[in-house]
C-alpha atoms as a PDB file:
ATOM      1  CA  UNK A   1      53.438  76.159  45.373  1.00  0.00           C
ATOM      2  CA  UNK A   2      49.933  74.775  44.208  1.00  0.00           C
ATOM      3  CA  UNK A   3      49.030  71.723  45.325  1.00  0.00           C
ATOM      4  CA  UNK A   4      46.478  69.509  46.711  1.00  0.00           C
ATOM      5  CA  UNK A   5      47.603  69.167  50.252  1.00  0.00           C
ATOM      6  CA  UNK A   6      46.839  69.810  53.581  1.00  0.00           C
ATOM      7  CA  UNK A   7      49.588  69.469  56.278  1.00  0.00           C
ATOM      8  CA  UNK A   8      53.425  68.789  54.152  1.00  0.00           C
ATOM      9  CA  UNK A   9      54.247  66.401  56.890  1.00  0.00           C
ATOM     10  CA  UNK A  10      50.937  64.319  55.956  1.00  0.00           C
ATOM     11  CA  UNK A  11      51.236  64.860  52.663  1.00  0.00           C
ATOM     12  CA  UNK A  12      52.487  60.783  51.635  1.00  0.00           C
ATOM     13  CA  UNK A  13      50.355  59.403  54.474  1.00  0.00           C
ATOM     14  CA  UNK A  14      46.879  60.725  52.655  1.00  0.00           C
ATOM     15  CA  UNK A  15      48.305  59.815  49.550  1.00  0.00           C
ATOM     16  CA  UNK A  16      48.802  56.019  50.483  1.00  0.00           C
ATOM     17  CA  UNK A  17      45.228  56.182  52.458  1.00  0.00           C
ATOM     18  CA  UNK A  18      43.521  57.574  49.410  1.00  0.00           C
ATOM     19  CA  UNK A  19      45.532  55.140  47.106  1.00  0.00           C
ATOM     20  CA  UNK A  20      44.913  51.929  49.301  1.00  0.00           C
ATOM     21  CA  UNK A  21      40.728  52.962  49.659  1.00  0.00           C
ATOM     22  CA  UNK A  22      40.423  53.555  46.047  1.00  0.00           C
ATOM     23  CA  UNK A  23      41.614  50.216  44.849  1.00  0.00           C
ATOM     24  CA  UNK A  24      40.919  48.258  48.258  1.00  0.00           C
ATOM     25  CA  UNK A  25      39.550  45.300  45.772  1.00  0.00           C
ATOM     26  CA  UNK A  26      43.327  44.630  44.808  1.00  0.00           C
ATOM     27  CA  UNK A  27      45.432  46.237  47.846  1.00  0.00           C
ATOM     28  CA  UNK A  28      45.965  46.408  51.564  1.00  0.00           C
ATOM     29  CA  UNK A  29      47.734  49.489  53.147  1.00  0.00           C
ATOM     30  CA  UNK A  30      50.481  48.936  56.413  1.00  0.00           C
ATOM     31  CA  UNK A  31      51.173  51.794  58.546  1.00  0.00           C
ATOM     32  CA  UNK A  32      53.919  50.222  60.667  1.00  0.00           C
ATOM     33  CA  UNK A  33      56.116  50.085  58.999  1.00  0.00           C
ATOM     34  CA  UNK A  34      54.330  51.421  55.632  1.00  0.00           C
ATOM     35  CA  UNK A  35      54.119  48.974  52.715  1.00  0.00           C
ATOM     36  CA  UNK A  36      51.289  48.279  49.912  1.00  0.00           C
ATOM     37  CA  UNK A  37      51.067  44.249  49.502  1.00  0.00           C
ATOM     38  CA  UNK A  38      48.585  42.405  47.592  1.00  0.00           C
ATOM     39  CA  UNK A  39      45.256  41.648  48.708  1.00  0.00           C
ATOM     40  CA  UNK A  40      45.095  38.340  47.265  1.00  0.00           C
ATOM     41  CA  UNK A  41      48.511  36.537  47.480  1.00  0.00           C
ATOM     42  CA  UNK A  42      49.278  33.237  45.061  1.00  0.00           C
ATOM     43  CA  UNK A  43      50.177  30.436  47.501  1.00  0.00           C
ATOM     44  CA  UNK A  44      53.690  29.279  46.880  1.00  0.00           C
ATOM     45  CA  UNK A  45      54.695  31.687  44.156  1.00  0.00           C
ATOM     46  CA  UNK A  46      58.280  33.603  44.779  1.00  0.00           C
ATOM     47  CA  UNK A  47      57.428  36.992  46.321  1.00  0.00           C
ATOM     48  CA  UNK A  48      58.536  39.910  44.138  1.00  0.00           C
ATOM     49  CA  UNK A  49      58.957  43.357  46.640  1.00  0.00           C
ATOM     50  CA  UNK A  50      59.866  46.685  44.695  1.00  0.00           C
ATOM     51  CA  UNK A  51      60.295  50.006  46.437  1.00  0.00           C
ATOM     52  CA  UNK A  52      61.621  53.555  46.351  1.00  0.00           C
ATOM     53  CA  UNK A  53      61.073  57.097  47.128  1.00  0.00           C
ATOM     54  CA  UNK A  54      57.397  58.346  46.587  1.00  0.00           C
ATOM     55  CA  UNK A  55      56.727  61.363  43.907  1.00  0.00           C
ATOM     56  CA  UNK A  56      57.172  58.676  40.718  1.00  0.00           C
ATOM     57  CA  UNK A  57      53.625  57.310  41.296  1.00  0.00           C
ATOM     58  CA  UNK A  58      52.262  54.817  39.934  1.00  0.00           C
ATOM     59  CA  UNK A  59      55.808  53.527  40.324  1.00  0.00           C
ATOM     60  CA  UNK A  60      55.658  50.876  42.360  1.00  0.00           C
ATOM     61  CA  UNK A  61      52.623  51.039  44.346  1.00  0.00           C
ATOM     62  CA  UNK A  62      50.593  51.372  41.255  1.00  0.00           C
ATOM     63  CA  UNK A  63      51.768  47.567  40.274  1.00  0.00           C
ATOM     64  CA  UNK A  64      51.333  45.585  43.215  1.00  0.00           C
ATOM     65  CA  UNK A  65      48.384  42.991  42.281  1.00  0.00           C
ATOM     66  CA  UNK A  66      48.520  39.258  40.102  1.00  0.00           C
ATOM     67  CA  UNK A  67      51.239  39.390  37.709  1.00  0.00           C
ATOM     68  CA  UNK A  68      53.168  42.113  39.322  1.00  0.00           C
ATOM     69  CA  UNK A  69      54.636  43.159  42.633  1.00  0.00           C
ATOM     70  CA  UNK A  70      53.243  41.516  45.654  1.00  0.00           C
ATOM     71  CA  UNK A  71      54.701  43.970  48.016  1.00  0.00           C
ATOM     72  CA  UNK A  72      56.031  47.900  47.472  1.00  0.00           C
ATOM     73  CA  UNK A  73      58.088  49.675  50.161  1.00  0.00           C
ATOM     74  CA  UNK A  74      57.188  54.069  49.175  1.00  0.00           C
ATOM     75  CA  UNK A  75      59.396  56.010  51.191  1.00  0.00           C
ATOM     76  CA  UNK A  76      58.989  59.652  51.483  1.00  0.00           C
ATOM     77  CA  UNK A  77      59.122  61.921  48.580  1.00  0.00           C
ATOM     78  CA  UNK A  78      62.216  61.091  46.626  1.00  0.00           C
ATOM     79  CA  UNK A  79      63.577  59.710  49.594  1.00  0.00           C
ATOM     80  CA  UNK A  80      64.295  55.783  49.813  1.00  0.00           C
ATOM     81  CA  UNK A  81      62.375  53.640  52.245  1.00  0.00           C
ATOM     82  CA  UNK A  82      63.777  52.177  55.353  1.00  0.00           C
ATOM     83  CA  UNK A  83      65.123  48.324  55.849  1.00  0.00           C
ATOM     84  CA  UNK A  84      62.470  47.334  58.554  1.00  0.00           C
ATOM     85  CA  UNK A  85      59.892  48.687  55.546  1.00  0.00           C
ATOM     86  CA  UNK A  86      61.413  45.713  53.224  1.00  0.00           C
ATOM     87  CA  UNK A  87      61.783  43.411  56.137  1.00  0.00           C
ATOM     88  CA  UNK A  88      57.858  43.870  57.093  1.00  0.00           C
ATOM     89  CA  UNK A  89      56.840  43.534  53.370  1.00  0.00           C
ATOM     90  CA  UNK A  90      59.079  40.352  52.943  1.00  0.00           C
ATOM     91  CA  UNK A  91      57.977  38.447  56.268  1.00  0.00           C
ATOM     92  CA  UNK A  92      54.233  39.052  54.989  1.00  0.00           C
ATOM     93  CA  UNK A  93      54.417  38.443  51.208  1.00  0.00           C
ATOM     94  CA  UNK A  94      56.694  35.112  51.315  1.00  0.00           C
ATOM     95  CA  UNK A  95      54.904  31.931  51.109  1.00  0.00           C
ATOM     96  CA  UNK A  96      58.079  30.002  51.310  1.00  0.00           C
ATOM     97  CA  UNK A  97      59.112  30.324  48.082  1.00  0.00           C
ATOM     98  CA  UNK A  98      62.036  32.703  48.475  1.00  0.00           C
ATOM     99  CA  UNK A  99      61.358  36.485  47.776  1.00  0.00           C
ATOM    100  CA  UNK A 100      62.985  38.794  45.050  1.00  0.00           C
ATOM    101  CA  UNK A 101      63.612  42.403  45.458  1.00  0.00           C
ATOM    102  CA  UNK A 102      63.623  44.458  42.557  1.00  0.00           C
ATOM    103  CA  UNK A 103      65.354  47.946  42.807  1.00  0.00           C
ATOM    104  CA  UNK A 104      66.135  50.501  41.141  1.00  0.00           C
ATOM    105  CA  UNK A 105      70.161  51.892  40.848  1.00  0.00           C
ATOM    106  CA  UNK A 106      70.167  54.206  43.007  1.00  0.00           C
ATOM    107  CA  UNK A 107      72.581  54.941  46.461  1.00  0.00           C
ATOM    108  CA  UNK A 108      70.242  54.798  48.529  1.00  0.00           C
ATOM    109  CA  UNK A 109      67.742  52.246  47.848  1.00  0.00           C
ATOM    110  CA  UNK A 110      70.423  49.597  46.919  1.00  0.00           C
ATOM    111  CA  UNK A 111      71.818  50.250  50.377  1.00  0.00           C
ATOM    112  CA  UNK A 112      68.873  50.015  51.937  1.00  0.00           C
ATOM    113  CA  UNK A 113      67.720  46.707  50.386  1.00  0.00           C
ATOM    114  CA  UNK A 114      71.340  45.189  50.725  1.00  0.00           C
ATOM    115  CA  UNK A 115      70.475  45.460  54.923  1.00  0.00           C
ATOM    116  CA  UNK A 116      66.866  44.351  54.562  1.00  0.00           C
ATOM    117  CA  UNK A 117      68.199  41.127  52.228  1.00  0.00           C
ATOM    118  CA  UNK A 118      70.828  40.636  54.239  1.00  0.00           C
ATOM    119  CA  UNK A 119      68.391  40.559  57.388  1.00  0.00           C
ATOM    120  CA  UNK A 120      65.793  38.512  55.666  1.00  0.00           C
ATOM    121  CA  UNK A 121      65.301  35.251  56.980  1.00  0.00           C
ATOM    122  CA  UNK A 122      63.959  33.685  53.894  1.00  0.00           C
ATOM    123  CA  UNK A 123      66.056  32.723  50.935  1.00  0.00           C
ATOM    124  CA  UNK A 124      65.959  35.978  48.801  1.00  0.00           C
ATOM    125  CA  UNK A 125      68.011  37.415  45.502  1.00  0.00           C
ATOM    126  CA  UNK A 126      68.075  41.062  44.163  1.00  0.00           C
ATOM    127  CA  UNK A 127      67.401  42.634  40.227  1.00  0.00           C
ATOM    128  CA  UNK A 128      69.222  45.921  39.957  1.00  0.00           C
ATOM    129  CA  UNK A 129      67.605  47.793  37.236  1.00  0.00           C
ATOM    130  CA  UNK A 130      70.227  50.475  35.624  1.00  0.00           C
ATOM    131  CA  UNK A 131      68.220  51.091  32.375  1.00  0.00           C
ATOM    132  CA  UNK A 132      68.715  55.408  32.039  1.00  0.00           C
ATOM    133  CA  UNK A 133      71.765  55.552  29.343  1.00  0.00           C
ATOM    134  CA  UNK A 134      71.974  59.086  30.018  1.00  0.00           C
ATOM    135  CA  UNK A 135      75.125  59.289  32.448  1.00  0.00           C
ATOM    136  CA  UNK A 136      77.287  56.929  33.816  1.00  0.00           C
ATOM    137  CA  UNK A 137      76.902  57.956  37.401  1.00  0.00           C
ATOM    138  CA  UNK A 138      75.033  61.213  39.020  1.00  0.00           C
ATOM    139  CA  UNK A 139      74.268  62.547  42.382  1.00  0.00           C
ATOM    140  CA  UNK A 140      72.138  59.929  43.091  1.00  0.00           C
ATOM    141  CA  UNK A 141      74.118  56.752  41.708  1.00  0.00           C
ATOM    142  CA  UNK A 142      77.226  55.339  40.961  1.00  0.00           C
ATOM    143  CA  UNK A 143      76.644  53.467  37.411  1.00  0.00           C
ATOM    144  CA  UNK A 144      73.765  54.126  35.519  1.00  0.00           C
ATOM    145  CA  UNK A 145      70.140  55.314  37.179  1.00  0.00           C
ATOM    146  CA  UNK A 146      66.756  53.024  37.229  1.00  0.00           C
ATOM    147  CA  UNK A 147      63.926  54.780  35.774  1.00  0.00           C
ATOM    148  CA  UNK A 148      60.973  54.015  33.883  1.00  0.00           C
ATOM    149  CA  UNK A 149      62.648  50.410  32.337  1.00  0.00           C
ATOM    150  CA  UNK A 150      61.662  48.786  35.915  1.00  0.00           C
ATOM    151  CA  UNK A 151      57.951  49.198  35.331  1.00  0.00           C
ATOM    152  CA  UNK A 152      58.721  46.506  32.102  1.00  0.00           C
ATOM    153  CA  UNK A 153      61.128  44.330  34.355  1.00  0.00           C
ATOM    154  CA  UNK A 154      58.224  43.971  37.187  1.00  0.00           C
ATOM    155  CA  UNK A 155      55.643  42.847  34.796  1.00  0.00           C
ATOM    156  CA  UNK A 156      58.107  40.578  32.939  1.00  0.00           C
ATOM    157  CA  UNK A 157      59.485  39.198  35.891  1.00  0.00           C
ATOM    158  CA  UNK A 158      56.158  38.911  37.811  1.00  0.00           C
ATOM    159  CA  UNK A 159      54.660  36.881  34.964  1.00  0.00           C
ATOM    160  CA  UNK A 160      56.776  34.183  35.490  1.00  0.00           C
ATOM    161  CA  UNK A 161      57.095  33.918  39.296  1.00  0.00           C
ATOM    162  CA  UNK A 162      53.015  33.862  38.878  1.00  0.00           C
ATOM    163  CA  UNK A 163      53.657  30.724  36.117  1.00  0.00           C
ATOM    164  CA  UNK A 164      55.894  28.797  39.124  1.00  0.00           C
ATOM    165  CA  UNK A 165      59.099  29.758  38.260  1.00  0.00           C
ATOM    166  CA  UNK A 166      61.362  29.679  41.474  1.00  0.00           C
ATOM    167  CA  UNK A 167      63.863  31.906  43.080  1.00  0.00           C
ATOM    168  CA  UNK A 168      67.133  31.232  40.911  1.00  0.00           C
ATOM    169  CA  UNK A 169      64.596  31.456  37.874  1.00  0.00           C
ATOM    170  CA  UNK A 170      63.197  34.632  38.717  1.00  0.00           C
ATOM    171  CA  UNK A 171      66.547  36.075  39.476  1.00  0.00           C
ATOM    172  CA  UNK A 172      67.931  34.783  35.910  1.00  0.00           C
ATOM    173  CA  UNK A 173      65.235  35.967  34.147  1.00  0.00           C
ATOM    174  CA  UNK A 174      65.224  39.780  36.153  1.00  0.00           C
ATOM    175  CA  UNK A 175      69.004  39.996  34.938  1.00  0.00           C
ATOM    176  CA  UNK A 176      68.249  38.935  31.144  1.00  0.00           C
ATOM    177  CA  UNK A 177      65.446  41.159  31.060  1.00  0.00           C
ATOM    178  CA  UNK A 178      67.662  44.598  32.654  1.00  0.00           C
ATOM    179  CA  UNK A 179      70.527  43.904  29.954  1.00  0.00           C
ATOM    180  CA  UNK A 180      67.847  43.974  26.917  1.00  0.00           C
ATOM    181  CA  UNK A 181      65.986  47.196  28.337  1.00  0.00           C
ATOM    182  CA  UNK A 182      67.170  50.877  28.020  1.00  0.00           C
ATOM    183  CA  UNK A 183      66.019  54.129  28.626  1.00  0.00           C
ATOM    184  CA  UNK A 184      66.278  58.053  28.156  1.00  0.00           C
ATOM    185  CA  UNK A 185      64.382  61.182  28.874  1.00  0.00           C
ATOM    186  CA  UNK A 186      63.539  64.731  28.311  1.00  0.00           C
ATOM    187  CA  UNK A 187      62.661  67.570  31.040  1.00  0.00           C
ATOM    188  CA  UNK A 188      60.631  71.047  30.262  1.00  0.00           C
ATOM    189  CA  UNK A 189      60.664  71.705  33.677  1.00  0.00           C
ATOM    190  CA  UNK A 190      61.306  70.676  37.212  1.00  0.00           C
ATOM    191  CA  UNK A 191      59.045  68.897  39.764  1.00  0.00           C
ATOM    192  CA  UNK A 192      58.087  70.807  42.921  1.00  0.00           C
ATOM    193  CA  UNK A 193      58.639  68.418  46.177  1.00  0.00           C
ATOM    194  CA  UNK A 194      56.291  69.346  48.404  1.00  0.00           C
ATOM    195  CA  UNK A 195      58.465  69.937  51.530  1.00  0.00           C
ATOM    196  CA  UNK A 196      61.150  72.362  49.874  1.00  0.00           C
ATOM    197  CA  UNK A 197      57.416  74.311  48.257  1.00  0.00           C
ATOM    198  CA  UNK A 198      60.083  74.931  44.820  1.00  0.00           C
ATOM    199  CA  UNK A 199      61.243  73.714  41.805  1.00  0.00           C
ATOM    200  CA  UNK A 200      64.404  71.611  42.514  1.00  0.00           C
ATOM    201  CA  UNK A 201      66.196  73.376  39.475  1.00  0.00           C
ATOM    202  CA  UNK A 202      65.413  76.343  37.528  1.00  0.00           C
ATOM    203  CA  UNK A 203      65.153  76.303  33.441  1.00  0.00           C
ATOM    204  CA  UNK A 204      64.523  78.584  31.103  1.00  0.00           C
ATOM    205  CA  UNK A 205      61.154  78.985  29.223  1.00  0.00           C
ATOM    206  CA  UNK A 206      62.384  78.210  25.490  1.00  0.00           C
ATOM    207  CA  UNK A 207      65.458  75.170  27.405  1.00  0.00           C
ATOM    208  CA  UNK A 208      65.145  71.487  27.934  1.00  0.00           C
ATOM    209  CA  UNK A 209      67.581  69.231  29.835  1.00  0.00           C
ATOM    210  CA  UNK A 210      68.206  66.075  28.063  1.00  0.00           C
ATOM    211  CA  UNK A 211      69.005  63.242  29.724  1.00  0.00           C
ATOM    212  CA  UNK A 212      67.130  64.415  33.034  1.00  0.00           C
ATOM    213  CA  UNK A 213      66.957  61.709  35.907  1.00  0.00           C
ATOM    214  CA  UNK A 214      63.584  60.959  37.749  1.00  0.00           C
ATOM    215  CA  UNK A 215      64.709  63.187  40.649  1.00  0.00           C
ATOM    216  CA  UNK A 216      65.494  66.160  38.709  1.00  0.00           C
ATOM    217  CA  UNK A 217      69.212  65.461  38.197  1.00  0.00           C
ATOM    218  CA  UNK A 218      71.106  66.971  35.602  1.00  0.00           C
ATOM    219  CA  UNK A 219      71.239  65.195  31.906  1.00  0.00           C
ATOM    220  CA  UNK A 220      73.977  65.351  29.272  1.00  0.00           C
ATOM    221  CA  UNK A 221      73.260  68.462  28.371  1.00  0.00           C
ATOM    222  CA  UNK A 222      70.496  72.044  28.611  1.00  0.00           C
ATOM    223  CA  UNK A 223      69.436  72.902  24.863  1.00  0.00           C
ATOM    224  CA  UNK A 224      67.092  74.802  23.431  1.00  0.00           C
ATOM    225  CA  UNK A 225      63.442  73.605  22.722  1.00  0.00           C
ATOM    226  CA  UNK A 226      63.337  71.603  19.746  1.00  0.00           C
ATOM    227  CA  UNK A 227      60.891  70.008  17.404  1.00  0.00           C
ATOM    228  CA  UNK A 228      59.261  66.345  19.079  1.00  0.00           C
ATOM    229  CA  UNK A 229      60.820  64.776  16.371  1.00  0.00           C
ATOM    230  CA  UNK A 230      64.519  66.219  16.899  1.00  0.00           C
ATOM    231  CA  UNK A 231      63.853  65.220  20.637  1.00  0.00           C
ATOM    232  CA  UNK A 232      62.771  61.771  19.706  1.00  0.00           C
ATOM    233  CA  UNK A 233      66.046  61.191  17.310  1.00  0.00           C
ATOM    234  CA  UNK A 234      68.381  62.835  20.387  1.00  0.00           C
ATOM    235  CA  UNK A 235      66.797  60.234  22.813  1.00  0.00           C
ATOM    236  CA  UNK A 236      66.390  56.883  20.389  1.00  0.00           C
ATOM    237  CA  UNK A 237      69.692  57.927  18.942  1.00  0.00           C
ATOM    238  CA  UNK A 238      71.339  57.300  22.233  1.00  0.00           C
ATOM    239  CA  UNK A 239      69.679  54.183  23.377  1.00  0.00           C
ATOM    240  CA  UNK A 240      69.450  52.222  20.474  1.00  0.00           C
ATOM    241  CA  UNK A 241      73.474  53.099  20.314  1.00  0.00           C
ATOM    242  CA  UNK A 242      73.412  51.750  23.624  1.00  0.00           C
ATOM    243  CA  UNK A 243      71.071  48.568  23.434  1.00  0.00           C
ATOM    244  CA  UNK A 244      72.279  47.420  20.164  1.00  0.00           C
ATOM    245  CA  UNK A 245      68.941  45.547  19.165  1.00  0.00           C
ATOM    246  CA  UNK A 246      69.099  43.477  15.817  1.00  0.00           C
ATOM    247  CA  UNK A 247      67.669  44.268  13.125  1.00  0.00           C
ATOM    248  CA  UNK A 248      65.258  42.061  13.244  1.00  0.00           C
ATOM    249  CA  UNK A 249      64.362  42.387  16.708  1.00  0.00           C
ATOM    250  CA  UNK A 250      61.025  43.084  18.291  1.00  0.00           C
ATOM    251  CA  UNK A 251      60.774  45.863  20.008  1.00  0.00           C
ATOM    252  CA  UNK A 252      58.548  46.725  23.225  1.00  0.00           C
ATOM    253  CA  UNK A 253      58.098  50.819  23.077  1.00  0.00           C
ATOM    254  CA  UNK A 254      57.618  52.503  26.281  1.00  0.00           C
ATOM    255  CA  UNK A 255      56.581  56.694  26.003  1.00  0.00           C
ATOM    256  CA  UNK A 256      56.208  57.555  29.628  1.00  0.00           C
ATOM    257  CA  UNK A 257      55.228  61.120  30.856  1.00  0.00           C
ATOM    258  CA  UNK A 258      56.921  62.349  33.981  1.00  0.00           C
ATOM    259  CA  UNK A 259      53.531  63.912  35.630  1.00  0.00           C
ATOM    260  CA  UNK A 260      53.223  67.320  33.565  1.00  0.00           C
ATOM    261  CA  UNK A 261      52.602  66.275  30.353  1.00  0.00           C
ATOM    262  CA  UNK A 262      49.157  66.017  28.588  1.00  0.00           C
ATOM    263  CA  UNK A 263      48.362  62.216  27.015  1.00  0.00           C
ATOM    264  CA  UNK A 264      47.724  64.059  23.746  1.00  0.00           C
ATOM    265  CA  UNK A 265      51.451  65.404  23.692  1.00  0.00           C
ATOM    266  CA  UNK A 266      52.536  61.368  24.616  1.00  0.00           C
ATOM    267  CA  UNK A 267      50.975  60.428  21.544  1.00  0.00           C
ATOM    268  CA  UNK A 268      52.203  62.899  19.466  1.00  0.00           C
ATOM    269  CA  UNK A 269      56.145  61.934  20.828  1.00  0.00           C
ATOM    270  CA  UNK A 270      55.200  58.279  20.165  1.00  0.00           C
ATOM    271  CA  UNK A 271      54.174  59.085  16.880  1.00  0.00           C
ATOM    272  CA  UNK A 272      57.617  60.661  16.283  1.00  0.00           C
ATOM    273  CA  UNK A 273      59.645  57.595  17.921  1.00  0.00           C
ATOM    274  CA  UNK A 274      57.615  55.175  15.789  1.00  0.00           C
ATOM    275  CA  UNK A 275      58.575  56.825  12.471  1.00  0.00           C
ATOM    276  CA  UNK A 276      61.856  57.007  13.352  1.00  0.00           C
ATOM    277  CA  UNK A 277      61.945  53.367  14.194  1.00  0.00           C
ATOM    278  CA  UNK A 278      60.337  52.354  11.303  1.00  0.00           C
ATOM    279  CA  UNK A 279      63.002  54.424   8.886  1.00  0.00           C
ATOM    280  CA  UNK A 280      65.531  52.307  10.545  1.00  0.00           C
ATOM    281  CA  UNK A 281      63.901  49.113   9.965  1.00  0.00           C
ATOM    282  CA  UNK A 282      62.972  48.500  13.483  1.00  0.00           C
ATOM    283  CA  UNK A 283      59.780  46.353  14.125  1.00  0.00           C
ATOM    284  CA  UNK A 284      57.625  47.871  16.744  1.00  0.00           C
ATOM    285  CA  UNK A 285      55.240  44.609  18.536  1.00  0.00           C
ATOM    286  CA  UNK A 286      54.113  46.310  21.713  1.00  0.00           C
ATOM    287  CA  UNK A 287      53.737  49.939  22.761  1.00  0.00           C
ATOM    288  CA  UNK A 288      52.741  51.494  26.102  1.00  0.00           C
ATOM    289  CA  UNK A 289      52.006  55.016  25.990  1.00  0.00           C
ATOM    290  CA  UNK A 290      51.159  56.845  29.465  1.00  0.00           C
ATOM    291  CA  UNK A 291      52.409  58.471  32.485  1.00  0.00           C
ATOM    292  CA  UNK A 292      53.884  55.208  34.466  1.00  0.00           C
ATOM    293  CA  UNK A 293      57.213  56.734  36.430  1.00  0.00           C
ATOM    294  CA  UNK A 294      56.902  60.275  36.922  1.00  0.00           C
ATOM    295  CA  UNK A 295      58.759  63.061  38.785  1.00  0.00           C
ATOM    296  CA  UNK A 296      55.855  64.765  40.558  1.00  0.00           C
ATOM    297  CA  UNK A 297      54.988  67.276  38.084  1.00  0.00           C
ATOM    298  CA  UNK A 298      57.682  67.504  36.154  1.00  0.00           C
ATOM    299  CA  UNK A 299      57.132  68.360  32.489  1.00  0.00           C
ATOM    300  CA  UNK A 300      58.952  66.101  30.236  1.00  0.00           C
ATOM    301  CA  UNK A 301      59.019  62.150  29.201  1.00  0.00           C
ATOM    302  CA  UNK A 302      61.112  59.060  28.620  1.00  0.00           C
ATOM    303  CA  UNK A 303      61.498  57.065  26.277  1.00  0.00           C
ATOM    304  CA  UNK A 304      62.461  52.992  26.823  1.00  0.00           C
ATOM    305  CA  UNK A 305      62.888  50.561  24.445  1.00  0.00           C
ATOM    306  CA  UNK A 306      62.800  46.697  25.276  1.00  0.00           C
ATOM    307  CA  UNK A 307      64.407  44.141  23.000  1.00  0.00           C
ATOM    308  CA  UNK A 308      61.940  41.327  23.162  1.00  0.00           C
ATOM    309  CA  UNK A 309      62.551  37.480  22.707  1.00  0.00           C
ATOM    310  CA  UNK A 310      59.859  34.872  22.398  1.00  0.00           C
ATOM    311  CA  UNK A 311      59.832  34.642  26.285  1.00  0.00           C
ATOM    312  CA  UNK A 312      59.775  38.047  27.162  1.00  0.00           C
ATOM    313  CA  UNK A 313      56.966  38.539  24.744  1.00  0.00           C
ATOM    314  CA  UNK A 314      54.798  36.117  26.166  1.00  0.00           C
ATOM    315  CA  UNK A 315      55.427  37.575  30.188  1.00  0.00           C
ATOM    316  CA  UNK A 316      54.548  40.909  28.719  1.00  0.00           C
ATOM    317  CA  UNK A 317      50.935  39.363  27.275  1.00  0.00           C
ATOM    318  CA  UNK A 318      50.468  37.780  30.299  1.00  0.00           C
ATOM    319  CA  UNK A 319      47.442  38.655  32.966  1.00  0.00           C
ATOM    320  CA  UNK A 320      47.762  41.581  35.347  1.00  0.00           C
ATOM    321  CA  UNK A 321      45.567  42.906  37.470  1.00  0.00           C
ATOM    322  CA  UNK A 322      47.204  46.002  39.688  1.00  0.00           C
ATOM    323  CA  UNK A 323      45.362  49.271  40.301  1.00  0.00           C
ATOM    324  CA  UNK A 324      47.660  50.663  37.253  1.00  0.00           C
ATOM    325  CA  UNK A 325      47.984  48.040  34.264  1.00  0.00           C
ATOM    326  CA  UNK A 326      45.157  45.658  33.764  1.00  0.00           C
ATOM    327  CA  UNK A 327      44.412  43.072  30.776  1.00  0.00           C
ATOM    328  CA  UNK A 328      43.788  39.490  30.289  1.00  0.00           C
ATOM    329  CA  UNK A 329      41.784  38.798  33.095  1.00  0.00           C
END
């Protein structure tokens, strides 16, 4: 194992210290019990909190500032973070407006936020975000796995709670945004977690596992390294079967790297997925190309496409200002 680290056991505390100095214009670090929360909250607004196991940074650290997260909850690597985490984060985020968790579908994070909102005095509501039409359940879940969708359904969602929206609005919104979002990726090969010093699966030089989950979990299926383009028509093949959009819909594309894979090779897959589109009559409006919810270094991407109405596409041109995404302001 190659890495830059210096004890395993300290390994996510540096991280967050190094994270929370290098953007300490937009971010303030807790230690007891960790949590990133804004630096400068909006008075009144609903509080949205996001969390999960470190190793897919930027997810969610990397989007805690104005028009995104005001709190995230990183547990250890791959590892969900702890109720009293949530609870901390929610007692200093909420201006009395109510606060809304956003999670990801995945055993032990939607356990683990079911205690903290079930603990938290202030009036609260959950966003599950299933996006990953891969499998129907896996190791990790039962029903479908969050992935790289919930980066879209935090900015959506924390565009409006920074307009004024309130709790029940917020919470609509979250669950109109999940159903029109959906998601599917690619692996080359695994991610090493620091503490186990491996790969958590093995693969073949010239084999790819479709479908792959952002822990490493098995896909729908190994295959044999293919063209981008084949790749692009397995994976758009699959969730536009699954999302349905119209034809005339306007589509948000999301390429997303999972940590291994060059920007130039992102590109090159978008490329691909916006040809294909294009034969079908899809109309692409907004694209985000970059490596947004990884899998440590895990070589491979996803590939998400949103469905966007006239709302939607407004919270997505919205300002945001978070150590990750920045325009508008």
């Amino acid at each position: 194992m190659k890495k830059f680290i210096n004890r395993v056991d300290h390994f996510l505390a540096e991280s967050l210290a190094g994270f929370a100095a290098a953007h300490a214009d937009l971010v303030e670090l807790n230690l007891e019990p960790v949590f990133v929360r804004r630096k400068t909250a909006t008075p009144g607004k609903v509080a949205l909190i996001s969390g999960g196991g470190s190793g897919h940074e930027p997810l969610h650290s990397g989007f805690v500032g104005y028009g995104m997260l005001d709190a995230a909850c990183p547990g250890q690597v791959f590892t969900s973070p702890t109720p009293d985490q949530m609870m901390a984060a929610a007692q200093a985020v909420d201006s009395g407006a109510g606060v809304l968790f956003i999670v990801k579908n995945y055993s032990g994070d939607l356990m683990n936020f079911e205690m903290a909102a079930e603990m938290c005095e202030a009036p609260n509501a959950t966003v599950l975000v299933n996006d990953d039409v891969a499998v129907e359940n896996s190791s990790y879940t039962t029903g479908r796995r969050g992935v790289a969708g919930t980066m879209i359904v935090e900015k959506l969602v924390g565009s409006m709670a920074e307009s004024g929206a309130n709790l029940e609005q917020c919470k609509a919104f979250g669950d109109h945004v999940v159903k029109r979002v959906a998601s599917m990726g690619v692996a080359f090969s695994s991610g090493t977690v620091p503490a186990a010093g491996k790969p958590t699966f093995t693969i073949g030089e010239d084999e790819i596992e479709i479908g792959v989950g952002i822990h490493g979990e098995p896909g729908r299926r190994r295959a044999r390294i293919a063209p981008a383009d084949a790749i692009a028509d397995e994976l758009l093949t699959a969730i536009v079967d699954d999302l349905k959009p119209a034809a005339d819909a306007a589509l948000l594309v999301l390429v997303n790297g999972l940590g291994g894979t060059p920007l130039s090779e992102l590109y090159l897959l978008f490329n691909s997925a916006h040809a294909w589109l294009r034969q079908r009559g899809f109309t692409i409006r907004r694209v985000q190309v970059g490596s947004l919810t990884t899998s440590l270094d895990m070589a491979g991407a996803s590939l998400t496409l949103c469905s966007l109405d006239a709302e939607m596409m407004k919270r997505w041109d919205s300002a945001v200002q978070t150590p990750t995404l920045r325009w508008g302001r």
